[in-house]
N, C-alpha and C. Protein backbone atom coordinates (compact mmCIF):
# COMPACT_ATOMS: atom_id res chain seq x y z
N UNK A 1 0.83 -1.18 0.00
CA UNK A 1 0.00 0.00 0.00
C UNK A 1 0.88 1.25 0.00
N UNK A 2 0.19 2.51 -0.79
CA UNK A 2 0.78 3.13 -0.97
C UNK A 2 0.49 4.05 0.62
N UNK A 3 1.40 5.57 0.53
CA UNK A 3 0.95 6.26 1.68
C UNK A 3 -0.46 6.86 1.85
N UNK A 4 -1.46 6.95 0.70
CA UNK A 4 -2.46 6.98 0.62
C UNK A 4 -3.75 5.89 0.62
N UNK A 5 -3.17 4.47 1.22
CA UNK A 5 -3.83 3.57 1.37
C UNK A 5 -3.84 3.09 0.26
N UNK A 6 -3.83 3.23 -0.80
CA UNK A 6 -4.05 2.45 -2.46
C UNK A 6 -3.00 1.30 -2.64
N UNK A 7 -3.72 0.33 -3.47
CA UNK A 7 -2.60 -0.10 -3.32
C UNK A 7 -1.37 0.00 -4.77
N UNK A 8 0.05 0.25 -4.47
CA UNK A 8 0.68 0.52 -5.86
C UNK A 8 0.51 -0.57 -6.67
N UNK A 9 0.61 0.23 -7.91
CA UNK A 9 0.19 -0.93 -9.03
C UNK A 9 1.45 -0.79 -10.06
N UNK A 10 2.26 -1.80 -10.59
CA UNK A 10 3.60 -1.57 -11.19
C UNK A 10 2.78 -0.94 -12.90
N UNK A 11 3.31 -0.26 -13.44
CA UNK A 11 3.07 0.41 -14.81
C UNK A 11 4.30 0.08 -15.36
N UNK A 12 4.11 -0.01 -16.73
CA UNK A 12 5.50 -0.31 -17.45
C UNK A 12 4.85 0.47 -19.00
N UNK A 13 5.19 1.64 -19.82
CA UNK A 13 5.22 2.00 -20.41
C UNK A 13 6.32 1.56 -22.15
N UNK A 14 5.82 2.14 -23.28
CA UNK A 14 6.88 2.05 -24.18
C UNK A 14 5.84 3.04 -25.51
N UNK A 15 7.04 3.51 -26.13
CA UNK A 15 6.65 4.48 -27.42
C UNK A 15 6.61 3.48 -28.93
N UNK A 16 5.63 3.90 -29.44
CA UNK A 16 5.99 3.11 -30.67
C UNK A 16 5.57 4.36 -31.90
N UNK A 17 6.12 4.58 -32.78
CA UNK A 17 6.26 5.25 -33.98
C UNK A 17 5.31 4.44 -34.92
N UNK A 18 3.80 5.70 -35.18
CA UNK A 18 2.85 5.22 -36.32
C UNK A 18 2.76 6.63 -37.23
N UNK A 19 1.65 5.76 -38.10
CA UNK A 19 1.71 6.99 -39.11
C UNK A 19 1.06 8.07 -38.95
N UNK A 20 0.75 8.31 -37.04
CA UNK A 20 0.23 9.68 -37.02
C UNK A 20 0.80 10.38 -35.67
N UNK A 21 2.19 9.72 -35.89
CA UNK A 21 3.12 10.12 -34.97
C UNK A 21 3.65 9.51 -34.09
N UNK A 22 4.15 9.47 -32.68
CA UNK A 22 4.90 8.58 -31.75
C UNK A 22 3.30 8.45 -30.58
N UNK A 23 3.36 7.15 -30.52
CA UNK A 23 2.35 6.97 -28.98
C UNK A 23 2.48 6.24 -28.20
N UNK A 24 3.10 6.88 -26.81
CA UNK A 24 2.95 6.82 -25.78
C UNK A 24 2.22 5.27 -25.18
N UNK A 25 2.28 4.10 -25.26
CA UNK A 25 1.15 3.19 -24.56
C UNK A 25 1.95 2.93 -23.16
N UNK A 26 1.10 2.95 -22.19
CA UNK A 26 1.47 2.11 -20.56
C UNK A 26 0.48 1.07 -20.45
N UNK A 27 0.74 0.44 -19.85
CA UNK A 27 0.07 -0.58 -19.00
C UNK A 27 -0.16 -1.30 -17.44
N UNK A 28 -0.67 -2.18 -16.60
CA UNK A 28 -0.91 -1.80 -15.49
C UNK A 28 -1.19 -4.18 -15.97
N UNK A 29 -0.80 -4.37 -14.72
CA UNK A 29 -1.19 -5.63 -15.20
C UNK A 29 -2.36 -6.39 -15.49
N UNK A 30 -3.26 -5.41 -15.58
CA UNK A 30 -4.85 -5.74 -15.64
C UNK A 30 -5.14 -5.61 -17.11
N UNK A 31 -4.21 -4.37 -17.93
CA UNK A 31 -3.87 -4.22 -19.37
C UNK A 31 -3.53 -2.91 -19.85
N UNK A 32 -3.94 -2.47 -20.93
CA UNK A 32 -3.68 -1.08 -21.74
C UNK A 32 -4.08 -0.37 -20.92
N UNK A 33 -3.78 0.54 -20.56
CA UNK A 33 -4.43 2.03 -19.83
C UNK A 33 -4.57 3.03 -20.19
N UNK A 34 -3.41 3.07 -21.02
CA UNK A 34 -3.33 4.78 -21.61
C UNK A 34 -2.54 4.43 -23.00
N UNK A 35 -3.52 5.43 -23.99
CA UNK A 35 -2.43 5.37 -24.95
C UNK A 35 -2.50 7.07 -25.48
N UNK A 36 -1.22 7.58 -25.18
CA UNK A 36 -1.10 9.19 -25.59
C UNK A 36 -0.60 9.84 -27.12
N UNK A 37 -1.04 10.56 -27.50
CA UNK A 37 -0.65 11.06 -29.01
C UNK A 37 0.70 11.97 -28.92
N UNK A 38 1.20 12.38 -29.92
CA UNK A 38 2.26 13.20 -30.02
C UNK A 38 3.55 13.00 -29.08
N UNK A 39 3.66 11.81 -28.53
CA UNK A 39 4.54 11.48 -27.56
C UNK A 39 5.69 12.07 -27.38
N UNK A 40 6.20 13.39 -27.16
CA UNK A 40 7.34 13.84 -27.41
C UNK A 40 7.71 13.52 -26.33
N UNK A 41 9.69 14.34 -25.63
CA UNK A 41 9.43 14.10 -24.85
C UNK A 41 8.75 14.58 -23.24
N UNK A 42 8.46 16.16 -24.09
CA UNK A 42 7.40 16.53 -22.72
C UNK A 42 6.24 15.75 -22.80
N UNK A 43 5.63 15.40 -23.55
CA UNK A 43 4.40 15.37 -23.36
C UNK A 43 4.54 13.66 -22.63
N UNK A 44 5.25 12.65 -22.93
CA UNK A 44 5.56 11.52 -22.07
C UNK A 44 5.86 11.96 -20.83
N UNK A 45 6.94 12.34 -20.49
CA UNK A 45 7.23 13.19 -18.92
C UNK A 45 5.91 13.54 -18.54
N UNK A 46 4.98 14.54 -18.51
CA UNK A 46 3.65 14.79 -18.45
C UNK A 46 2.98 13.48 -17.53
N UNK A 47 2.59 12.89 -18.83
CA UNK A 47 1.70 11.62 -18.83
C UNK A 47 2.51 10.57 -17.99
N UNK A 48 3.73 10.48 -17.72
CA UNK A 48 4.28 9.37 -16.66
C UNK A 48 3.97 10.02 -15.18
N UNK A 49 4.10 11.51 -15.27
CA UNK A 49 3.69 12.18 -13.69
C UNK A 49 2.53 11.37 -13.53
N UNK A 50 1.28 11.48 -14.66
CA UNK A 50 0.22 11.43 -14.48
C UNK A 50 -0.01 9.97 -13.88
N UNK A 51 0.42 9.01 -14.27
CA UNK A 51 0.43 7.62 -13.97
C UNK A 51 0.78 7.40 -12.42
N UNK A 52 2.50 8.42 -12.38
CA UNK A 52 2.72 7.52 -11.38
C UNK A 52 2.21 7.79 -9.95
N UNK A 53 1.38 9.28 -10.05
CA UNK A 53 0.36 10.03 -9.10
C UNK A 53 -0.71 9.00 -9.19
N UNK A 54 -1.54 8.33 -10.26
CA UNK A 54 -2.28 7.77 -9.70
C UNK A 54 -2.35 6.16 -9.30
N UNK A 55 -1.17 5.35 -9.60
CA UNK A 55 -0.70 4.05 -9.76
C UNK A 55 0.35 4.23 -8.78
N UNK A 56 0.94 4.85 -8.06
CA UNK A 56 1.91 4.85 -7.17
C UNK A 56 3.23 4.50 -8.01
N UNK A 57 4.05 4.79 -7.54
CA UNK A 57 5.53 4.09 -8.06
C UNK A 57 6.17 4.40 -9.40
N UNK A 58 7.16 4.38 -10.02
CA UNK A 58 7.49 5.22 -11.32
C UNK A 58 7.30 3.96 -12.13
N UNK A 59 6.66 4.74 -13.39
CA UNK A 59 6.50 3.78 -14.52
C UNK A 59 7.89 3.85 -15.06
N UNK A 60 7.67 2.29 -15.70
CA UNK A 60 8.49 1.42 -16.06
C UNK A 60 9.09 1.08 -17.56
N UNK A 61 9.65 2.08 -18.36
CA UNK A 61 10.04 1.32 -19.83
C UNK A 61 10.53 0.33 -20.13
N UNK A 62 9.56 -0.34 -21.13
CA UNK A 62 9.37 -2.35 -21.05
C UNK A 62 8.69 -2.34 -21.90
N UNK A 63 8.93 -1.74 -23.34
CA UNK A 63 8.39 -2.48 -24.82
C UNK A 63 8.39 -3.72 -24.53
N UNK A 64 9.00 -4.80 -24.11
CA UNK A 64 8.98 -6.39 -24.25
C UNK A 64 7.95 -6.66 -23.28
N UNK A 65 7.03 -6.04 -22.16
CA UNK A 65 6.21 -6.58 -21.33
C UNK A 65 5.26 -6.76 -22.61
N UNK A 66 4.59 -8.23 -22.38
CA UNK A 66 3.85 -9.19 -23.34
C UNK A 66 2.70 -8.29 -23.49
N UNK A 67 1.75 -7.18 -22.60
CA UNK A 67 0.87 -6.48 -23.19
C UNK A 67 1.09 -5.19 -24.30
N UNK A 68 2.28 -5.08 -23.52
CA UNK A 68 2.72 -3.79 -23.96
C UNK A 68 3.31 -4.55 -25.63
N UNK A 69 4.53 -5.19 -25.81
CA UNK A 69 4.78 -6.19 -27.00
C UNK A 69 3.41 -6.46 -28.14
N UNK A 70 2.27 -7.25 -27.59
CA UNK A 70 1.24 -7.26 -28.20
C UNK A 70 0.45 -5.83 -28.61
N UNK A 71 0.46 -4.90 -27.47
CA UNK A 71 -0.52 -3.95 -28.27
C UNK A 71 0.65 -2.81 -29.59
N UNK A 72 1.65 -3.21 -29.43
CA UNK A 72 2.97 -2.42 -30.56
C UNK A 72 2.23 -3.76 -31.96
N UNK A 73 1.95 -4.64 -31.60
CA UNK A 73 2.22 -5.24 -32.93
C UNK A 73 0.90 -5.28 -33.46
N UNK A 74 -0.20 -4.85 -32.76
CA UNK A 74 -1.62 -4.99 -33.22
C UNK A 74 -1.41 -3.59 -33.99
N UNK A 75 -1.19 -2.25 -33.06
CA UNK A 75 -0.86 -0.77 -33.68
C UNK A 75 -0.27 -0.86 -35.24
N UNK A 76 0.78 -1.70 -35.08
CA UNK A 76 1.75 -1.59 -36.40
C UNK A 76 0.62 -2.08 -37.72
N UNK A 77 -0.19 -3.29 -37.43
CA UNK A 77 -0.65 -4.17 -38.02
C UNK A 77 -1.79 -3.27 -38.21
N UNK A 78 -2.64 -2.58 -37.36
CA UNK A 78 -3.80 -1.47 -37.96
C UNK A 78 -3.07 -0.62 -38.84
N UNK A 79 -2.12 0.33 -38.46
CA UNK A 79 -1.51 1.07 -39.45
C UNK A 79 -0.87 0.85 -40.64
N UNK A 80 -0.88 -0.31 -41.05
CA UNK A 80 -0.11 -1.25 -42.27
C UNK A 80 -1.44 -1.39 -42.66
N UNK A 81 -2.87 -1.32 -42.12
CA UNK A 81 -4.16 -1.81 -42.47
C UNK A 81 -4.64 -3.21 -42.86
N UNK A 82 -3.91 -3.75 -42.06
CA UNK A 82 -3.84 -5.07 -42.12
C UNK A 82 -4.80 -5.46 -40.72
N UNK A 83 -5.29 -4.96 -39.95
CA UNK A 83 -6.44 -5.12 -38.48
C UNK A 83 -7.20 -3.83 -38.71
N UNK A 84 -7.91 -4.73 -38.36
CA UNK A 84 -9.26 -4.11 -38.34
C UNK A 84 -10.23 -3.77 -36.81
N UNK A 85 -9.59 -4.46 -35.76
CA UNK A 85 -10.29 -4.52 -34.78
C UNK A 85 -8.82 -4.93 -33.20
N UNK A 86 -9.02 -4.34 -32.18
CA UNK A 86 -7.74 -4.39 -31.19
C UNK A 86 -8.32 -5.36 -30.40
N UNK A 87 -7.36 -6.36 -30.31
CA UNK A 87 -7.98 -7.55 -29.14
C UNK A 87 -6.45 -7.34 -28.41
N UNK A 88 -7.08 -6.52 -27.18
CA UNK A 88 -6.28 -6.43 -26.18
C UNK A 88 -6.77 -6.55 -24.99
N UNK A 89 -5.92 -6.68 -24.16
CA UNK A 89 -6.89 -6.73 -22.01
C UNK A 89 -6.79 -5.07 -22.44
N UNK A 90 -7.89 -4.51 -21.61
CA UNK A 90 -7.97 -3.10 -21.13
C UNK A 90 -7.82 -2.90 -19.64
N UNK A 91 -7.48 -1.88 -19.23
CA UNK A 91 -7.45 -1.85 -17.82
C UNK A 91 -8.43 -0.32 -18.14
N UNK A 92 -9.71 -0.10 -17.33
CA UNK A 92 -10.56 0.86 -17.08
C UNK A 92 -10.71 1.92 -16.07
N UNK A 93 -9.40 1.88 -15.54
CA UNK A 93 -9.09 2.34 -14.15
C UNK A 93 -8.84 3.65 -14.20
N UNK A 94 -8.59 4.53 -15.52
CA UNK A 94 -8.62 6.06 -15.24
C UNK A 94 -9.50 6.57 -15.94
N UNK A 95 -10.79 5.91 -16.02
CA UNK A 95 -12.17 6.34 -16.41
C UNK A 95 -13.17 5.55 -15.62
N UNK A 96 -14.21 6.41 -15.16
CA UNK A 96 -15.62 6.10 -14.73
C UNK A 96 -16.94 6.33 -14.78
N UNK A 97 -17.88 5.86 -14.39
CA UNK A 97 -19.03 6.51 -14.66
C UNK A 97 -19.91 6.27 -15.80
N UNK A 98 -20.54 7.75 -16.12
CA UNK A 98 -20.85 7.55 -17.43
C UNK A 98 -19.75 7.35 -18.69
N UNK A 99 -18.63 8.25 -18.62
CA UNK A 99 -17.77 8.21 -19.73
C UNK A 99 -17.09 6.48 -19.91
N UNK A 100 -16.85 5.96 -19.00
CA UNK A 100 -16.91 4.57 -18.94
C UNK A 100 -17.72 3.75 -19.83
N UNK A 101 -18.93 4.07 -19.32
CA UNK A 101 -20.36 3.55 -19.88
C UNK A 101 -20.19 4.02 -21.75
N UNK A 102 -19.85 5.14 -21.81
CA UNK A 102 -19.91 5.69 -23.24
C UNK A 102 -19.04 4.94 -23.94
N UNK A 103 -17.57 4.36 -22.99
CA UNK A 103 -16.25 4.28 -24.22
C UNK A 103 -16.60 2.95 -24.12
N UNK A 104 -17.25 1.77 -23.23
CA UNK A 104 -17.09 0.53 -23.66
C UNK A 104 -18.32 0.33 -24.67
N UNK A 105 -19.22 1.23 -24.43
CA UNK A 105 -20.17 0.82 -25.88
C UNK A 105 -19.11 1.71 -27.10
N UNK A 106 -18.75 2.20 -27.13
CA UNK A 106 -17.52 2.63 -28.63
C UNK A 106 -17.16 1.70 -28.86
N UNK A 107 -16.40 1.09 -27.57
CA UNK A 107 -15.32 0.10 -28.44
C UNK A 107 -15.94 -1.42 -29.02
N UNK A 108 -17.15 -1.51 -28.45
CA UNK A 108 -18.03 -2.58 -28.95
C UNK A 108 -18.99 -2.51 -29.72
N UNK A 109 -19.31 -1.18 -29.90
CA UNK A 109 -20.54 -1.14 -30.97
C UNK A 109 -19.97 -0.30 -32.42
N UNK A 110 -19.41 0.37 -32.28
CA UNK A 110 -18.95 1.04 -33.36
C UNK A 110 -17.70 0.56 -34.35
N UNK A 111 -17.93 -0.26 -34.84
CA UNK A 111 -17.17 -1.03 -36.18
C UNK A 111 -16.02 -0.13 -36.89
N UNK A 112 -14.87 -0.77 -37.16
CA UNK A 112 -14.18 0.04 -37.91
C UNK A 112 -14.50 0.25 -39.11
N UNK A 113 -14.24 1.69 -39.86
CA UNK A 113 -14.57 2.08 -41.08
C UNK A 113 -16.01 2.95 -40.92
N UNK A 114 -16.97 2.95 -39.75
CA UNK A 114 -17.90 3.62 -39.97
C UNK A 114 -18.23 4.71 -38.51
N UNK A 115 -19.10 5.30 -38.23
CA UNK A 115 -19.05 6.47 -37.49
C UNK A 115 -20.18 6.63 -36.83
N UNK A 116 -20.14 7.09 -35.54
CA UNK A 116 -21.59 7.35 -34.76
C UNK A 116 -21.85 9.25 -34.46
N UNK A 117 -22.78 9.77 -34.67
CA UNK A 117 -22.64 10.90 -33.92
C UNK A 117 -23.00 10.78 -32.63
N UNK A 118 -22.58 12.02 -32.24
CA UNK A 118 -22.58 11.91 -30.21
C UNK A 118 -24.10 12.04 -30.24
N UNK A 119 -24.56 12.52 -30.62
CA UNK A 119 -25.92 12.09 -29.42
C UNK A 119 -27.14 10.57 -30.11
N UNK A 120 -26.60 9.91 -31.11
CA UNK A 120 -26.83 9.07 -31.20
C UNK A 120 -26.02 7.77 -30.12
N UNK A 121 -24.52 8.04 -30.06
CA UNK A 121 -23.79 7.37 -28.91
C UNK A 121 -24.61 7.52 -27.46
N UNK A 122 -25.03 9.27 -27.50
CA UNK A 122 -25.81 9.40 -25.94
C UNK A 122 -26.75 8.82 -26.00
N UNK A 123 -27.75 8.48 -26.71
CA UNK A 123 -28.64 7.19 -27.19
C UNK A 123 -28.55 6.08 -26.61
N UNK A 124 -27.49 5.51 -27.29
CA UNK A 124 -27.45 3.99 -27.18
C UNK A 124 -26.83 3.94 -25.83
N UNK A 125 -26.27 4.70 -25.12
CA UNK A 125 -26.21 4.24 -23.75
C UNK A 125 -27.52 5.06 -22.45
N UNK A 126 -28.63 4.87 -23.09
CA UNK A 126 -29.55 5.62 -22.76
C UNK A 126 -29.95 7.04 -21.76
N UNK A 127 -28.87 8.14 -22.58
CA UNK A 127 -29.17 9.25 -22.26
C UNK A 127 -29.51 9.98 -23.79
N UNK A 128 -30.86 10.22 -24.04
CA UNK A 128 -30.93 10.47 -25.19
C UNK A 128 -30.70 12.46 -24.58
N UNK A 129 -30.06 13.24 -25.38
CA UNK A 129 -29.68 14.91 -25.41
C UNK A 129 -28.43 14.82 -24.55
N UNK A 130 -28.00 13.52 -24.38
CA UNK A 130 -26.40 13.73 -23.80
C UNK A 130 -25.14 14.05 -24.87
N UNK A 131 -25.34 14.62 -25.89
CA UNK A 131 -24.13 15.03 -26.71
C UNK A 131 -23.31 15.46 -26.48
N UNK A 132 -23.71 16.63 -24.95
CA UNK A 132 -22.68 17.32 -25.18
C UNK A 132 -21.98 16.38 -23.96
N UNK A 133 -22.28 15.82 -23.13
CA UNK A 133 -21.60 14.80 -22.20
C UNK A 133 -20.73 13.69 -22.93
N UNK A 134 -21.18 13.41 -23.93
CA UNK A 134 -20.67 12.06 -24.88
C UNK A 134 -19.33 12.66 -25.05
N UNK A 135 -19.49 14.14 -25.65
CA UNK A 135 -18.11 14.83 -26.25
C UNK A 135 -17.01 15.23 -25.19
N UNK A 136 -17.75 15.40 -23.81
CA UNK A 136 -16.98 14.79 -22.46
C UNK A 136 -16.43 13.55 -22.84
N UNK A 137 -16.96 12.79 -22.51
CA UNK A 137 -16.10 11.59 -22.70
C UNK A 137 -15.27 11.00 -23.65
N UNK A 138 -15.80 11.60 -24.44
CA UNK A 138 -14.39 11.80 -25.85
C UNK A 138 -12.87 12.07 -24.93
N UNK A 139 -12.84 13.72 -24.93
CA UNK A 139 -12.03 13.81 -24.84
C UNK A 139 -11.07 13.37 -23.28
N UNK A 140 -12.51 12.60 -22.48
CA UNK A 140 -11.40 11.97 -21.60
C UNK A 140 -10.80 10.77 -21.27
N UNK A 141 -11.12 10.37 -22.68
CA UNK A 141 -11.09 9.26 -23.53
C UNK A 141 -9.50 8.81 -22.82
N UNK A 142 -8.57 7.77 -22.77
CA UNK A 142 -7.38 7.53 -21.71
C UNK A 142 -6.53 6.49 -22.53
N UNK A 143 -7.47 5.93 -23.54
CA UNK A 143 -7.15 4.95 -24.89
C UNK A 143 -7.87 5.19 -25.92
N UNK A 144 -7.25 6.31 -26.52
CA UNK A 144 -7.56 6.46 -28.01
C UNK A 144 -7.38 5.42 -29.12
N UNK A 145 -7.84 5.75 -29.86
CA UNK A 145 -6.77 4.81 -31.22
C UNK A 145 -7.59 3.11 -30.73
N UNK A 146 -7.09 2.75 -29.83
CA UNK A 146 -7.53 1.25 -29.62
C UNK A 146 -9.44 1.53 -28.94
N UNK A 147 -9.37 2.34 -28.44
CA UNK A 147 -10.90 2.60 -27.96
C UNK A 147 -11.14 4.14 -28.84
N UNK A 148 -11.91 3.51 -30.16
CA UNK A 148 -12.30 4.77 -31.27
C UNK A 148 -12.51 6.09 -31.54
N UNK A 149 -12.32 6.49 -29.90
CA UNK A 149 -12.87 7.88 -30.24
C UNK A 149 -13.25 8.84 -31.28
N UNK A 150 -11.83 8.42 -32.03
CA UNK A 150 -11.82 9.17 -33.48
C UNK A 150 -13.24 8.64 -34.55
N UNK A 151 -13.85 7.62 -34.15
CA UNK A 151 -14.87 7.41 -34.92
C UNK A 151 -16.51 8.08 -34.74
N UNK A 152 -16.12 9.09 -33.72
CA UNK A 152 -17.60 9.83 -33.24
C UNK A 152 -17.39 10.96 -33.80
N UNK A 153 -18.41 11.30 -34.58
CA UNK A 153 -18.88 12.75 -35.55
C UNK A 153 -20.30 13.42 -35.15
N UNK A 154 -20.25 14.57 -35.58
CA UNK A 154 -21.07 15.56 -35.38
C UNK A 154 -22.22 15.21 -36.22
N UNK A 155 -23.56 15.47 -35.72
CA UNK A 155 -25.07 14.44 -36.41
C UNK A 155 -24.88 15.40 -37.81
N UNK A 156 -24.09 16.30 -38.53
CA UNK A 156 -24.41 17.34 -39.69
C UNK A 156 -23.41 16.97 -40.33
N UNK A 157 -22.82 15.95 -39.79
CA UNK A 157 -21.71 15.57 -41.02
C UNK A 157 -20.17 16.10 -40.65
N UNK A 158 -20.16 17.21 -39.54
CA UNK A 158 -18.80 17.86 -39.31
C UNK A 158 -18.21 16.96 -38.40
N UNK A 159 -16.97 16.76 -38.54
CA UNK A 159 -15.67 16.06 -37.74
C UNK A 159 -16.31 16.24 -35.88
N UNK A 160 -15.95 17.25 -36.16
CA UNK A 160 -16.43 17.11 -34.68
C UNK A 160 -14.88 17.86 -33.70
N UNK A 161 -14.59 17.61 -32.55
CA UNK A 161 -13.26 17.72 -31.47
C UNK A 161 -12.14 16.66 -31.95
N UNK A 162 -11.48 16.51 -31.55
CA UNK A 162 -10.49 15.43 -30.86
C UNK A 162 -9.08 15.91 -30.13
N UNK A 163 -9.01 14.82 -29.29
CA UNK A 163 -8.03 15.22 -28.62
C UNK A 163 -6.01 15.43 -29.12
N UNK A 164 -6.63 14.65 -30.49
CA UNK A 164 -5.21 14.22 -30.68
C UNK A 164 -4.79 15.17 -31.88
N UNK A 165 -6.24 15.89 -31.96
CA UNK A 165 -5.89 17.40 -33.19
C UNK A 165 -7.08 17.27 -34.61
N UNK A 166 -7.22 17.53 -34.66
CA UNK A 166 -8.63 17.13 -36.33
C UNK A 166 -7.61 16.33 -37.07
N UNK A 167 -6.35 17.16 -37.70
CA UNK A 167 -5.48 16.28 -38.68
C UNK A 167 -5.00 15.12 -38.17
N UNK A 168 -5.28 14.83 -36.95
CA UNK A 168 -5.09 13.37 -36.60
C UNK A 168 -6.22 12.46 -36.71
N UNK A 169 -6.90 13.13 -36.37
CA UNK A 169 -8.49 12.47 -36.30
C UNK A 169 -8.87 12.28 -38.22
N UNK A 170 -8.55 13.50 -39.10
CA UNK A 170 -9.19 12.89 -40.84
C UNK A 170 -8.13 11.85 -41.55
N UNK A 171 -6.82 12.01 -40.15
CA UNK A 171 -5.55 10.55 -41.05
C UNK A 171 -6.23 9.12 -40.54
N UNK A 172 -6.71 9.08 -39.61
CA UNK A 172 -7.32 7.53 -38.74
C UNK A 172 -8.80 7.81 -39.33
N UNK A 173 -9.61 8.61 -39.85
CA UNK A 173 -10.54 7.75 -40.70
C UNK A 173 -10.41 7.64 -42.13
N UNK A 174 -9.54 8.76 -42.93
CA UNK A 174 -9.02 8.00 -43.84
C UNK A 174 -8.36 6.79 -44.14
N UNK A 175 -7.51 6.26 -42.70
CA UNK A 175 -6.88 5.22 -42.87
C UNK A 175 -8.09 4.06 -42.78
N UNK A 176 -9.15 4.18 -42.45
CA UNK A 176 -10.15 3.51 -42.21
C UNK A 176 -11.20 3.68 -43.48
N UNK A 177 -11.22 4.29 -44.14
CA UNK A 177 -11.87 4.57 -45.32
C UNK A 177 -12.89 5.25 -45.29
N UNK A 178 -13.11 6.22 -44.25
CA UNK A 178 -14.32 7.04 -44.01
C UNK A 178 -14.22 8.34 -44.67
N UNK A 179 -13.43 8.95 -44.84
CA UNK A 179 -12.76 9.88 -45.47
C UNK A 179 -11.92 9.83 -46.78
N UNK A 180 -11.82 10.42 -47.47
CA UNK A 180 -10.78 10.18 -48.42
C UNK A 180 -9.42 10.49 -48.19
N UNK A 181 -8.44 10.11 -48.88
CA UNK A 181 -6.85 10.50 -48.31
C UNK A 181 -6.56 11.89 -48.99
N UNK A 182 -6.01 12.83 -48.31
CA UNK A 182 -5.50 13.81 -48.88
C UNK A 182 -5.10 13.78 -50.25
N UNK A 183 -5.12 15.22 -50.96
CA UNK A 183 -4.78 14.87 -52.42
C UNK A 183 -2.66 15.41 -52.25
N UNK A 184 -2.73 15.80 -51.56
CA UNK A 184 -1.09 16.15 -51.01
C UNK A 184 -1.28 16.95 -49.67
């Protein structure tokens, strides 16, 4: 136990280089926890404070830990467009609630290649006029990329937020075929 009664939980982090930049994944032995965009190296420094404030103990760089290993080769394998779908353990531990409620119906109901708007998402987890809450939970979304965020749009057809920038968000549904690819 930590000095706050919790108990520490070991994290072991590693960066892997895709085609919409460097990301950040940690893990927790329960599974994926976080996966961060633009991984520089402030923004890792950042996000390891963030971990090791709430997991106790300093995270750990360990590309070879077998979750961490597996979710680099599923990433590589979506971005080669060769997967279509992430079969990984999740660990749910720095989300709750409703936004919880919102991201495990994403990651189970919303298919790659196609798109929900938010208040159809606030729908199906039965808050119908929760849009603008849904778009909460977007962005406090903790596993992007493997839990879709990028696949929730605005009911008029517009993109919508994201956390990881719009031009990140029209490269991951172009890479998905929802969009078309840039002409340069």
């Amino acid at each position: 136990m930590d000095s706050h009664g919790q108990d520490e939980q070991r994290v072991v982090w590693a960066v892997v280089e895709t085609g919409i930049g460097p990301l950040m994944l940690a893990a927790t032995g329960h599974g994926l926890v976080n996966v961060v965009f633009h991984a520089t190296e402030a923004v890792r420094e950042r996000a390891l404070e963030r971990l090791a404030s709430r997991f106790g103990g300093t995270p750990v760089a360990d590309p070879q830990a077998p979750v961490l290993a597996e979710a680099i080769r599923q990433l590589r394998a979506y971005f080669a467009g060769e997967r279509r779908d992430f079969e990984l353990p999740l660990d749910w531990s720095l989300i709750s609630g409703f936004n919880r409620q919102v991201l495990r119906e994403l990651a189970t109901g919303v298919p790659y290649g196609s798109v929900v708007g938010y208040g159809d998402l606030a729908g199906r987890v039965g808050q119908p006029g929760g849009a603008q809450a849904v778009g909460a939970a977007m962005g406090a979304n903790p596993l992007p990329v493997v839990v879709p965020c990028h696949r929730v749009v605005e009911s008029d057809g517009g993109i919508g937020g994201f956390g990881g920038g719009l031009e990140t968000k029209r490269q991951l549904l172009a890479l998905e075929g929802v969009l078309p690819e840039p002409l340069f």
